[in-house]
PDB file of N, CA and C in Angstrom:
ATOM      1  N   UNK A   1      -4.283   3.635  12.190  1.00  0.00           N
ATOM      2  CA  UNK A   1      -3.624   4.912  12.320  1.00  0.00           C
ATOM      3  C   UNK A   1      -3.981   5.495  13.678  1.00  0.00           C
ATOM      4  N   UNK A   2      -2.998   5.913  14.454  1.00  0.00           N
ATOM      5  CA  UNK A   2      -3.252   6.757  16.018  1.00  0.00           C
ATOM      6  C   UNK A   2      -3.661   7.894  16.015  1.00  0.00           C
ATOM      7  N   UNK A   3      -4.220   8.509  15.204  1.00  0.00           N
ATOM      8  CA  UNK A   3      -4.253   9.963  15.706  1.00  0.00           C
ATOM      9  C   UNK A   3      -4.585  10.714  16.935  1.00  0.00           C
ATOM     10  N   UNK A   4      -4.327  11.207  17.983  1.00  0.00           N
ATOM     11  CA  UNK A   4      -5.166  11.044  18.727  1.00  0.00           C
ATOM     12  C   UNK A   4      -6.091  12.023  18.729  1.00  0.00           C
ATOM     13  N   UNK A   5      -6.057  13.074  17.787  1.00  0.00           N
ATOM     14  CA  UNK A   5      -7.444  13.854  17.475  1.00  0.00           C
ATOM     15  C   UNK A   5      -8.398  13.510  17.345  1.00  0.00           C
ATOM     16  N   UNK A   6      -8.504  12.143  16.965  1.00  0.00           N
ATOM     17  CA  UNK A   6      -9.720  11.670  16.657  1.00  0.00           C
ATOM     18  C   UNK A   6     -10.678  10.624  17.364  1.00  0.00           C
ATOM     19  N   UNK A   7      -9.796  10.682  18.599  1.00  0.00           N
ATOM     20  CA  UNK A   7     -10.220   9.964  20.122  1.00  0.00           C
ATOM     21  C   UNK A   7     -11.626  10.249  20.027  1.00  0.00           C
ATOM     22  N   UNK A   8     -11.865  11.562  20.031  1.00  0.00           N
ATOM     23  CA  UNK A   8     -13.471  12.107  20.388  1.00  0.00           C
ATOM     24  C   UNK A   8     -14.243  12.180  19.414  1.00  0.00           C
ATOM     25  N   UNK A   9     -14.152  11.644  18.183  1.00  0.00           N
ATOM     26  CA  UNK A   9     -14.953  12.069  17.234  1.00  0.00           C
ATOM     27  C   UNK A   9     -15.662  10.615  17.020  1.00  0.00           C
ATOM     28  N   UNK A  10     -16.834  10.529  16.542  1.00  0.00           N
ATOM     29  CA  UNK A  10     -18.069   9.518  16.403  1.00  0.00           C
ATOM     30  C   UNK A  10     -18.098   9.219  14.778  1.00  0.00           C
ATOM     31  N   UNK A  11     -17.578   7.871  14.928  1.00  0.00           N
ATOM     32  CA  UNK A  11     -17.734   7.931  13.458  1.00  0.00           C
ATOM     33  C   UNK A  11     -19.324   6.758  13.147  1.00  0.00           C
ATOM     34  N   UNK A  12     -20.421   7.458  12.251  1.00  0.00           N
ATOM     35  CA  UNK A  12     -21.142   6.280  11.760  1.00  0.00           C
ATOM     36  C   UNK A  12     -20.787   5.755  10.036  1.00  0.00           C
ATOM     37  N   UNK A  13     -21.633   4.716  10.282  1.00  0.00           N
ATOM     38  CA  UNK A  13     -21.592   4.224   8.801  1.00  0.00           C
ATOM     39  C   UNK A  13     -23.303   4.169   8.646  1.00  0.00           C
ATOM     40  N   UNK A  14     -23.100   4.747   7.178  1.00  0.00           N
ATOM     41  CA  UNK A  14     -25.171   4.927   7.302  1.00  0.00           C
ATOM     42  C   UNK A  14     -25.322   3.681   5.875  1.00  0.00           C
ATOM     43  N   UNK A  15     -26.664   3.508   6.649  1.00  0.00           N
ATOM     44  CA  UNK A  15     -27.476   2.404   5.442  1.00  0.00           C
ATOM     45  C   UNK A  15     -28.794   3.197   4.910  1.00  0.00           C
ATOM     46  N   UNK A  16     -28.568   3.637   3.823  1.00  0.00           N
ATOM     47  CA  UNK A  16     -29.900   4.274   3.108  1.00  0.00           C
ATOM     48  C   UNK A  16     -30.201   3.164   2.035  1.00  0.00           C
ATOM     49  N   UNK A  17     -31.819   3.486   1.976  1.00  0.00           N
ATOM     50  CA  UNK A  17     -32.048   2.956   0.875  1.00  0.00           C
ATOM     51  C   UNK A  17     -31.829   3.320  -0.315  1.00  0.00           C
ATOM     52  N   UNK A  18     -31.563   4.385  -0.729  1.00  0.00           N
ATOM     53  CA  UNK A  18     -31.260   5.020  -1.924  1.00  0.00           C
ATOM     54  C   UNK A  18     -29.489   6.395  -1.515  1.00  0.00           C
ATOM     55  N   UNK A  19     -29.064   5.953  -2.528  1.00  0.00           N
ATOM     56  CA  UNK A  19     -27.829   6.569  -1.928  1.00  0.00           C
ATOM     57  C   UNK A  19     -28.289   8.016  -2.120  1.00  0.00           C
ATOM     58  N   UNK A  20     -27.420   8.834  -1.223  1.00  0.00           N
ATOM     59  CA  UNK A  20     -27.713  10.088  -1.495  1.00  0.00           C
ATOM     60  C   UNK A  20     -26.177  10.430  -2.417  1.00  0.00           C
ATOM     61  N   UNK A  21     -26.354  10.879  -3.753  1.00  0.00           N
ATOM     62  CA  UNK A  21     -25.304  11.996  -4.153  1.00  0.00           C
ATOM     63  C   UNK A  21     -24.345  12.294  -3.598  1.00  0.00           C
ATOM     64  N   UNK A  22     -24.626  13.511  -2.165  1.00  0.00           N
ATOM     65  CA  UNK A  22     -23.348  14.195  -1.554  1.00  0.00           C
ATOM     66  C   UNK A  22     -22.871  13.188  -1.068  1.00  0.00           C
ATOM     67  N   UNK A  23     -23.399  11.810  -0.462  1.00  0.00           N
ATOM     68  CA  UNK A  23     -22.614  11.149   0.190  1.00  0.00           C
ATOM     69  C   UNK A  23     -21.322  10.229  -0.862  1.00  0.00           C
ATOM     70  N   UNK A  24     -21.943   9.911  -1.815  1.00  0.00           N
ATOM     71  CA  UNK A  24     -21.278   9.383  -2.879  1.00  0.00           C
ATOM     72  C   UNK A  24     -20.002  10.033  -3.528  1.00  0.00           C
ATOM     73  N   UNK A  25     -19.992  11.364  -3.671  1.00  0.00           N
ATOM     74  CA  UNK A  25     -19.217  12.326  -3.600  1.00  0.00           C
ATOM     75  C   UNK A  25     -17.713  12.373  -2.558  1.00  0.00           C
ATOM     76  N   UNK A  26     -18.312  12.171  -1.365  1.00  0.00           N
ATOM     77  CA  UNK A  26     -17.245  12.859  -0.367  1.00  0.00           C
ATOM     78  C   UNK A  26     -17.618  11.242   0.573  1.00  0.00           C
ATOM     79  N   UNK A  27     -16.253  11.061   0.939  1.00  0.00           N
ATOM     80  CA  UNK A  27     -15.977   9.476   1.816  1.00  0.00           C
ATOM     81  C   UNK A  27     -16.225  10.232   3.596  1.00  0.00           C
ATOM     82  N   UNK A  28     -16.436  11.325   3.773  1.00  0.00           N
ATOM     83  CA  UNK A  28     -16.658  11.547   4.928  1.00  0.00           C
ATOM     84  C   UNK A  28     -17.540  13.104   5.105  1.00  0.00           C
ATOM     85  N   UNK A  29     -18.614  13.296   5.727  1.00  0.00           N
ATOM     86  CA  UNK A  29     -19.110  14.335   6.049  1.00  0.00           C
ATOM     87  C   UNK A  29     -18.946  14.925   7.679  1.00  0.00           C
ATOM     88  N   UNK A  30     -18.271  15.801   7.804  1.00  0.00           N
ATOM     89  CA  UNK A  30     -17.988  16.450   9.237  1.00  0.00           C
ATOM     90  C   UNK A  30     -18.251  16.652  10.006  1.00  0.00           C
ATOM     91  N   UNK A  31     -18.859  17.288  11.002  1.00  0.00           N
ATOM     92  CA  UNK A  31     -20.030  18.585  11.925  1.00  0.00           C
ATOM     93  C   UNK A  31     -18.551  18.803  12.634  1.00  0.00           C
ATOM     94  N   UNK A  32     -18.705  20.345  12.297  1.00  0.00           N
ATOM     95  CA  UNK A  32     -17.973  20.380  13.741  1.00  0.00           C
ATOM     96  C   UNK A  32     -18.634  20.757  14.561  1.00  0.00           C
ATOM     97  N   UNK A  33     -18.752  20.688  15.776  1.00  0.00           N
ATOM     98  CA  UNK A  33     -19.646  21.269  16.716  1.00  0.00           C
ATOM     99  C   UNK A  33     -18.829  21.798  18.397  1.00  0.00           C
ATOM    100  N   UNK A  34     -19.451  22.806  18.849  1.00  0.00           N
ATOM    101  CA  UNK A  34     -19.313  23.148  20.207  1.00  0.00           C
ATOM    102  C   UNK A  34     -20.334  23.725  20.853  1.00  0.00           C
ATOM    103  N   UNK A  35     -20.287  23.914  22.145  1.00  0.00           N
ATOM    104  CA  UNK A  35     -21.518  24.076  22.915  1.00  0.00           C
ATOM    105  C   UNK A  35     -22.334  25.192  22.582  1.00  0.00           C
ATOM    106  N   UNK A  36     -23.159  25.402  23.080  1.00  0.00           N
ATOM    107  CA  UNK A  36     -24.031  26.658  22.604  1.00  0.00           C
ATOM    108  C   UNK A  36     -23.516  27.879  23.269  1.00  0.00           C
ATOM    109  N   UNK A  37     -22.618  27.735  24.410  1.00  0.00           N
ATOM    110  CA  UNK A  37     -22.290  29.186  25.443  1.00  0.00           C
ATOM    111  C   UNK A  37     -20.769  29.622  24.492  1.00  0.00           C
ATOM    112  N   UNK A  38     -20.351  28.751  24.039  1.00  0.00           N
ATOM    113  CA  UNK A  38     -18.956  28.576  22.824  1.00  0.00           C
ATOM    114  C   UNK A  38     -19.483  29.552  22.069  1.00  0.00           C
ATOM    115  N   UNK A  39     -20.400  28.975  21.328  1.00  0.00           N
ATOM    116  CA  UNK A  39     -21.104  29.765  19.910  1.00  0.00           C
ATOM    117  C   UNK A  39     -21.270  31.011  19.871  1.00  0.00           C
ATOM    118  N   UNK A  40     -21.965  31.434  21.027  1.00  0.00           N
ATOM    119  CA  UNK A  40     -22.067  32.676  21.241  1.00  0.00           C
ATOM    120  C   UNK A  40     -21.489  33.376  21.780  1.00  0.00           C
ATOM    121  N   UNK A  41     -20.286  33.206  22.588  1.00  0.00           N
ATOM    122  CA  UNK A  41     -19.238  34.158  22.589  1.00  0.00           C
ATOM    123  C   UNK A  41     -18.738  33.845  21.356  1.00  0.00           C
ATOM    124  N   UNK A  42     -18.313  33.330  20.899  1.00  0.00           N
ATOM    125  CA  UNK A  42     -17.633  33.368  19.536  1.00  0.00           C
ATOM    126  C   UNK A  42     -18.491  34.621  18.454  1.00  0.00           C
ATOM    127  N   UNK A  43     -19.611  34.162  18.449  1.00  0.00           N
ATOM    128  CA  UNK A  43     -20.264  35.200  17.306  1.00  0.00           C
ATOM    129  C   UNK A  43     -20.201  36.938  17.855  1.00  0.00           C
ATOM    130  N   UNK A  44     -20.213  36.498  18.969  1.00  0.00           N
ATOM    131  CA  UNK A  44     -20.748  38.183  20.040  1.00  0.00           C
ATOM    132  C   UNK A  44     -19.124  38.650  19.909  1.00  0.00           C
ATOM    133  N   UNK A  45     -18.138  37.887  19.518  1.00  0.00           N
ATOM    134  CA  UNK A  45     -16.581  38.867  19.984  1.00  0.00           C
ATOM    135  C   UNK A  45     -15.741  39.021  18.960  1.00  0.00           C
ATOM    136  N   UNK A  46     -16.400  37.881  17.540  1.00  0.00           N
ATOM    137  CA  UNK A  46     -15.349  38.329  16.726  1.00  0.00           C
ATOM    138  C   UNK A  46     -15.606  39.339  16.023  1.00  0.00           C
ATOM    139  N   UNK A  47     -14.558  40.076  15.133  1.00  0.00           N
ATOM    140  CA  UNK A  47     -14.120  41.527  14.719  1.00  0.00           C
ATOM    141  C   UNK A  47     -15.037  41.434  13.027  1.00  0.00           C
ATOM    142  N   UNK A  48     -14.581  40.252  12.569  1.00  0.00           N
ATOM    143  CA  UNK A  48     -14.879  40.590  10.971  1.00  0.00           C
ATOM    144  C   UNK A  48     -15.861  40.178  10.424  1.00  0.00           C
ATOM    145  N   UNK A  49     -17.451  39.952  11.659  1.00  0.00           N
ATOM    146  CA  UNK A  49     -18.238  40.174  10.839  1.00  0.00           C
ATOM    147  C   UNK A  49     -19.524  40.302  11.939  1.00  0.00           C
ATOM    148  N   UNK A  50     -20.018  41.309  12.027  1.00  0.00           N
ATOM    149  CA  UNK A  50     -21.150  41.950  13.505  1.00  0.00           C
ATOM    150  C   UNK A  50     -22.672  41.090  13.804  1.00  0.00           C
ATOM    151  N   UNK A  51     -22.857  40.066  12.753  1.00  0.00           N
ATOM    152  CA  UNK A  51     -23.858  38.779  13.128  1.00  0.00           C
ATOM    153  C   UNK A  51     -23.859  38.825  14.417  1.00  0.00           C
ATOM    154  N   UNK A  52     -24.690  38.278  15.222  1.00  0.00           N
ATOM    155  CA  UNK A  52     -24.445  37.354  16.827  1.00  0.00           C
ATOM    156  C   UNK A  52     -24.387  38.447  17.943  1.00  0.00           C
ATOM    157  N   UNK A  53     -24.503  39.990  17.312  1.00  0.00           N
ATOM    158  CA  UNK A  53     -23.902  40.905  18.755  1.00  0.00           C
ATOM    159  C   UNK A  53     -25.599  41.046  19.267  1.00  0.00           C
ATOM    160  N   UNK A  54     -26.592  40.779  18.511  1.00  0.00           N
ATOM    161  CA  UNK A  54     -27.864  41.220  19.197  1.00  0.00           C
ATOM    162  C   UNK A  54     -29.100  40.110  19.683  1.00  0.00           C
ATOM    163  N   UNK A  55     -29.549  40.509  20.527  1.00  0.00           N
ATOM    164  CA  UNK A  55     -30.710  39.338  21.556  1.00  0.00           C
ATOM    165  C   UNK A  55     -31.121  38.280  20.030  1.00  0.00           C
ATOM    166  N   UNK A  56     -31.704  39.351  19.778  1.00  0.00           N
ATOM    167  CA  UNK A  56     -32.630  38.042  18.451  1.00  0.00           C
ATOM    168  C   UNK A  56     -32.133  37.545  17.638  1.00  0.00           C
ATOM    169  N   UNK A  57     -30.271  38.100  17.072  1.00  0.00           N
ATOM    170  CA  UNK A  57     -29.264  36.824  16.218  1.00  0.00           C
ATOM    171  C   UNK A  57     -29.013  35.505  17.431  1.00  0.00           C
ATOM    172  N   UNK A  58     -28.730  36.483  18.577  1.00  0.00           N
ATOM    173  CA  UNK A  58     -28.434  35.017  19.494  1.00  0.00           C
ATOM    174  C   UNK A  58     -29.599  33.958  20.092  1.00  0.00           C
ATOM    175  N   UNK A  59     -30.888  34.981  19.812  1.00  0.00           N
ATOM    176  CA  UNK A  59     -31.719  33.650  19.748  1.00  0.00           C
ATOM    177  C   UNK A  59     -32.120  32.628  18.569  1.00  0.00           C
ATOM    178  N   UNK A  60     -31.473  33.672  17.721  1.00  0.00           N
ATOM    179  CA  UNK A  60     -31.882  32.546  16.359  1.00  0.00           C
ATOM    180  C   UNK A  60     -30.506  31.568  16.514  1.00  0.00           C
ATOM    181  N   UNK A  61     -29.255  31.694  16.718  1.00  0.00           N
ATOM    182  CA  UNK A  61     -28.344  30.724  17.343  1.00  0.00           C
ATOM    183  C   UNK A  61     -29.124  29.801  17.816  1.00  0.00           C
ATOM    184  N   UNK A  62     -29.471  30.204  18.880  1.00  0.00           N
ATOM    185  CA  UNK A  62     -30.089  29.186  20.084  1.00  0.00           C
ATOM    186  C   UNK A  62     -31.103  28.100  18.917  1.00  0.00           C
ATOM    187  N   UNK A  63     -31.780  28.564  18.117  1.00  0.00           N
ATOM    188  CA  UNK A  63     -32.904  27.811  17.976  1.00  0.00           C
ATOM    189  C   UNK A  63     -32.627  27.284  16.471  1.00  0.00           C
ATOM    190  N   UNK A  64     -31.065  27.340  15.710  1.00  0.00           N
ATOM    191  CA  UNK A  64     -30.422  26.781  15.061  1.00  0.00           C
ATOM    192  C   UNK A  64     -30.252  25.632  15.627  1.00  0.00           C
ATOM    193  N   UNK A  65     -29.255  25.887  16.892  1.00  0.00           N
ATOM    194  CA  UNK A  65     -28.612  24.729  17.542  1.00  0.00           C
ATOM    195  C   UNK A  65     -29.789  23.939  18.325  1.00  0.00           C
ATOM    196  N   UNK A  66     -30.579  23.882  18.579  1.00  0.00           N
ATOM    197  CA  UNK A  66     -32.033  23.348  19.448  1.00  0.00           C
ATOM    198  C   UNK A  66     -32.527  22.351  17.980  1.00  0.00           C
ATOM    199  N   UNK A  67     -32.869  23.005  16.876  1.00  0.00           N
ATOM    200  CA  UNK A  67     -33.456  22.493  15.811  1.00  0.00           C
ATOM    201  C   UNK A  67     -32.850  21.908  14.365  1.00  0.00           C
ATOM    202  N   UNK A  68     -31.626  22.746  14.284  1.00  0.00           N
ATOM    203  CA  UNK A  68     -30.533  22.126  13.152  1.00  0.00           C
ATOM    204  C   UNK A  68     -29.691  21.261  13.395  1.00  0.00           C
ATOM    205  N   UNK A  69     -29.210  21.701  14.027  1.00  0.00           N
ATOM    206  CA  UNK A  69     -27.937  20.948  14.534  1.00  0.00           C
ATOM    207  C   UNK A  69     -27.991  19.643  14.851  1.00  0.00           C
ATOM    208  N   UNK A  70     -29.158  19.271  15.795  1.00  0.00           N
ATOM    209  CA  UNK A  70     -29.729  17.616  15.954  1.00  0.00           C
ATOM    210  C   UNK A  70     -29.524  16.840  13.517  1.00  0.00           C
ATOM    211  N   UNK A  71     -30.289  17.308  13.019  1.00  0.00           N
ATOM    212  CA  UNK A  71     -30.327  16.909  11.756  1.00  0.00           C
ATOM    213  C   UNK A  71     -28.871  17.142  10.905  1.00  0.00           C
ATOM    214  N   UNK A  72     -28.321  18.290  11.385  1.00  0.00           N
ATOM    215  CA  UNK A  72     -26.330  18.081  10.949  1.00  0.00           C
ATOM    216  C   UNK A  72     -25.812  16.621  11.527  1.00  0.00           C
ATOM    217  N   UNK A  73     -26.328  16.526  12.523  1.00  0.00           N
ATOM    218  CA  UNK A  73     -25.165  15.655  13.618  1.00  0.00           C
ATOM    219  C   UNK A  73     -25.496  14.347  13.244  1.00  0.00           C
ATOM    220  N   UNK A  74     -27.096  14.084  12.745  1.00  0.00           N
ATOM    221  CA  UNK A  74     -27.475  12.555  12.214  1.00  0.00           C
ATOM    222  C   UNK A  74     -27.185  12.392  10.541  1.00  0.00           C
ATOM    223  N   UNK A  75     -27.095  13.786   9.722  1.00  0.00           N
ATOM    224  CA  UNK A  75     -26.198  13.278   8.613  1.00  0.00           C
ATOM    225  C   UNK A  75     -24.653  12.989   8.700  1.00  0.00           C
ATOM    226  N   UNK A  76     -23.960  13.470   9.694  1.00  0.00           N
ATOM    227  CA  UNK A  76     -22.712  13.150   9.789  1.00  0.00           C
ATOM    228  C   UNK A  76     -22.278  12.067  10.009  1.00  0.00           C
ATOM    229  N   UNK A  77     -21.031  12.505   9.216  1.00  0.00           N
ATOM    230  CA  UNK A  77     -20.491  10.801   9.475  1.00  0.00           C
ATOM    231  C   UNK A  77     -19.197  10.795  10.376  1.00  0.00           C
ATOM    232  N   UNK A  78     -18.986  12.282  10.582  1.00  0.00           N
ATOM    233  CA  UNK A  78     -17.632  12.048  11.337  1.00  0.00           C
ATOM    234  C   UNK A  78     -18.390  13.877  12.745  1.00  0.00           C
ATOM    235  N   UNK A  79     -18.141  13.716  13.436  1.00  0.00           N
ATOM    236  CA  UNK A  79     -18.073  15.110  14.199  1.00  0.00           C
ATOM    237  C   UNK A  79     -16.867  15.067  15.225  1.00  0.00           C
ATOM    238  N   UNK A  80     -16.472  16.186  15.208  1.00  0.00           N
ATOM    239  CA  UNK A  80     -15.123  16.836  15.647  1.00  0.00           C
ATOM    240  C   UNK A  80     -15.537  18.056  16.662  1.00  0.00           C
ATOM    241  N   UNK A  81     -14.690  17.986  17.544  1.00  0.00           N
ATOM    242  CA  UNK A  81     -14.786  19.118  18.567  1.00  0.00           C
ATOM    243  C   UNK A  81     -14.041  20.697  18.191  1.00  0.00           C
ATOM    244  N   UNK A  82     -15.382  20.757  17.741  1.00  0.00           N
ATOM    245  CA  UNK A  82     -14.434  22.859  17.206  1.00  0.00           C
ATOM    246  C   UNK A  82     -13.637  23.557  18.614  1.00  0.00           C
ATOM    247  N   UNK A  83     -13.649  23.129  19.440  1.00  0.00           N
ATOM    248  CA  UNK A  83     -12.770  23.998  20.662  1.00  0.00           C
ATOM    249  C   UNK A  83     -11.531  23.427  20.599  1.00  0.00           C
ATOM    250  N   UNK A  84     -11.283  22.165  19.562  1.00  0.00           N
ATOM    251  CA  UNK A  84      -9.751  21.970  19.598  1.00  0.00           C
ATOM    252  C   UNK A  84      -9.120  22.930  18.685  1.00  0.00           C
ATOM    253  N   UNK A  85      -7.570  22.918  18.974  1.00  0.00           N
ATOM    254  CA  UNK A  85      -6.786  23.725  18.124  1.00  0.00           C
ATOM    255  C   UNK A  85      -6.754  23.799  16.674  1.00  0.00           C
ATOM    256  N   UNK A  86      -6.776  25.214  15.683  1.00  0.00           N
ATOM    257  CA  UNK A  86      -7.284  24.781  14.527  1.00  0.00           C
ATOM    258  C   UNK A  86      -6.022  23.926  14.286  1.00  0.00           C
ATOM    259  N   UNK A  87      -4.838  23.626  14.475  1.00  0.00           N
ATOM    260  CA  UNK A  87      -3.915  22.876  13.630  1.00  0.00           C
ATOM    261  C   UNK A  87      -3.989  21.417  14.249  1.00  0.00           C
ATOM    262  N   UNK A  88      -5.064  21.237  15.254  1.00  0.00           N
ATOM    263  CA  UNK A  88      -5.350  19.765  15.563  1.00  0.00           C
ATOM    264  C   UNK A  88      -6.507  19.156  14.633  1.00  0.00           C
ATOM    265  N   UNK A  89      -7.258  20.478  14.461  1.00  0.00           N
ATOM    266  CA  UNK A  89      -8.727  20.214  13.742  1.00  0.00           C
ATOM    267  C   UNK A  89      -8.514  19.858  12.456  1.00  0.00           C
ATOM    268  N   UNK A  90      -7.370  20.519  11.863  1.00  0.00           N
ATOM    269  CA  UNK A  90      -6.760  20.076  10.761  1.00  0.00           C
ATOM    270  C   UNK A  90      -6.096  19.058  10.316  1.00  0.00           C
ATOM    271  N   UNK A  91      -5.269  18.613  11.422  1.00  0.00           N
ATOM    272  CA  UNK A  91      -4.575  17.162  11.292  1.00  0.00           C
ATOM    273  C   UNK A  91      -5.801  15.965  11.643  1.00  0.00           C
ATOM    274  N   UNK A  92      -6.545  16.079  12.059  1.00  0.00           N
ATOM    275  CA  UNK A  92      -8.024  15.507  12.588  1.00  0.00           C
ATOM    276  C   UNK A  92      -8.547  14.726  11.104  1.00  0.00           C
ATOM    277  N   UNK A  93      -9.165  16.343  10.201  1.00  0.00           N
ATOM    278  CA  UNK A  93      -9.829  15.927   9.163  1.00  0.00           C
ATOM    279  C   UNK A  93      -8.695  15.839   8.021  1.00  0.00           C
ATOM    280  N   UNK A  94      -7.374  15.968   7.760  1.00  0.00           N
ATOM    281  CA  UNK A  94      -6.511  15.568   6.503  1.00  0.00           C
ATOM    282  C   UNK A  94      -6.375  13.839   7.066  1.00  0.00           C
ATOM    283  N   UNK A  95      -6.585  13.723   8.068  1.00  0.00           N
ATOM    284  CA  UNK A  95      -6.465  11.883   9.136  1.00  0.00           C
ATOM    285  C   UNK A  95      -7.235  10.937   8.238  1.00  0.00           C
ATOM    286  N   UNK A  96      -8.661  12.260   8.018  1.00  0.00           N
ATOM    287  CA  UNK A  96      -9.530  11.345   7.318  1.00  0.00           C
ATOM    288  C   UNK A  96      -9.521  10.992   5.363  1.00  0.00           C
ATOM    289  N   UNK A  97      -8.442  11.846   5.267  1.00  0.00           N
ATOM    290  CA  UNK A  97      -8.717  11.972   3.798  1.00  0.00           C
ATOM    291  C   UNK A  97      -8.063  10.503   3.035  1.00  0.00           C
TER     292      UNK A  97
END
């Protein structure tokens, strides 16, 4: 299948020794991800919900993405670029269903 949304996205296949549940569940796990200067204009400008407008939400951002995000990105099995269009992001992950 061509999609070409999915040019950029990393797909693994994981070998555990013991299956995990969620994975058994769902044939693909996501991340979406974008940069950290993304994130935070995003949190600092949108309207419907005031998270992200102050120093210490945006440093806890920062130290989400520094410390979580590495452990999202190695359970994933698929990651996608959140700065694409949502109706690309969408045809992206229904690609995968």
């Amino acid at each position: 299948m061509g999609f070409p949304y999915l040019r950029g996205h990393r797909r693994r296949v994981r070998h555990r020794r013991e299956p995990d549940p969620f994975y058994t569940v769902f044939r693909h796990v996501v991340l979406l991800s974008a940069p950290l200067p993304v994130l935070l204009e995003r949190v600092q400008t949108r309207l419907n919900n005031p998270y992200g407008r102050t120093d210490e939400q945006q440093n806890e951002t920062r130290t989400y993405v520094r410390d979580v995000e590495p452990l999202l990105r190695a359970a994933a099995t698929v990651e996608l670029d959140a700065q694409m269009p949502v109706t690309a992001l969408a045809d992206a992950i229904e690609a995968l269903i």
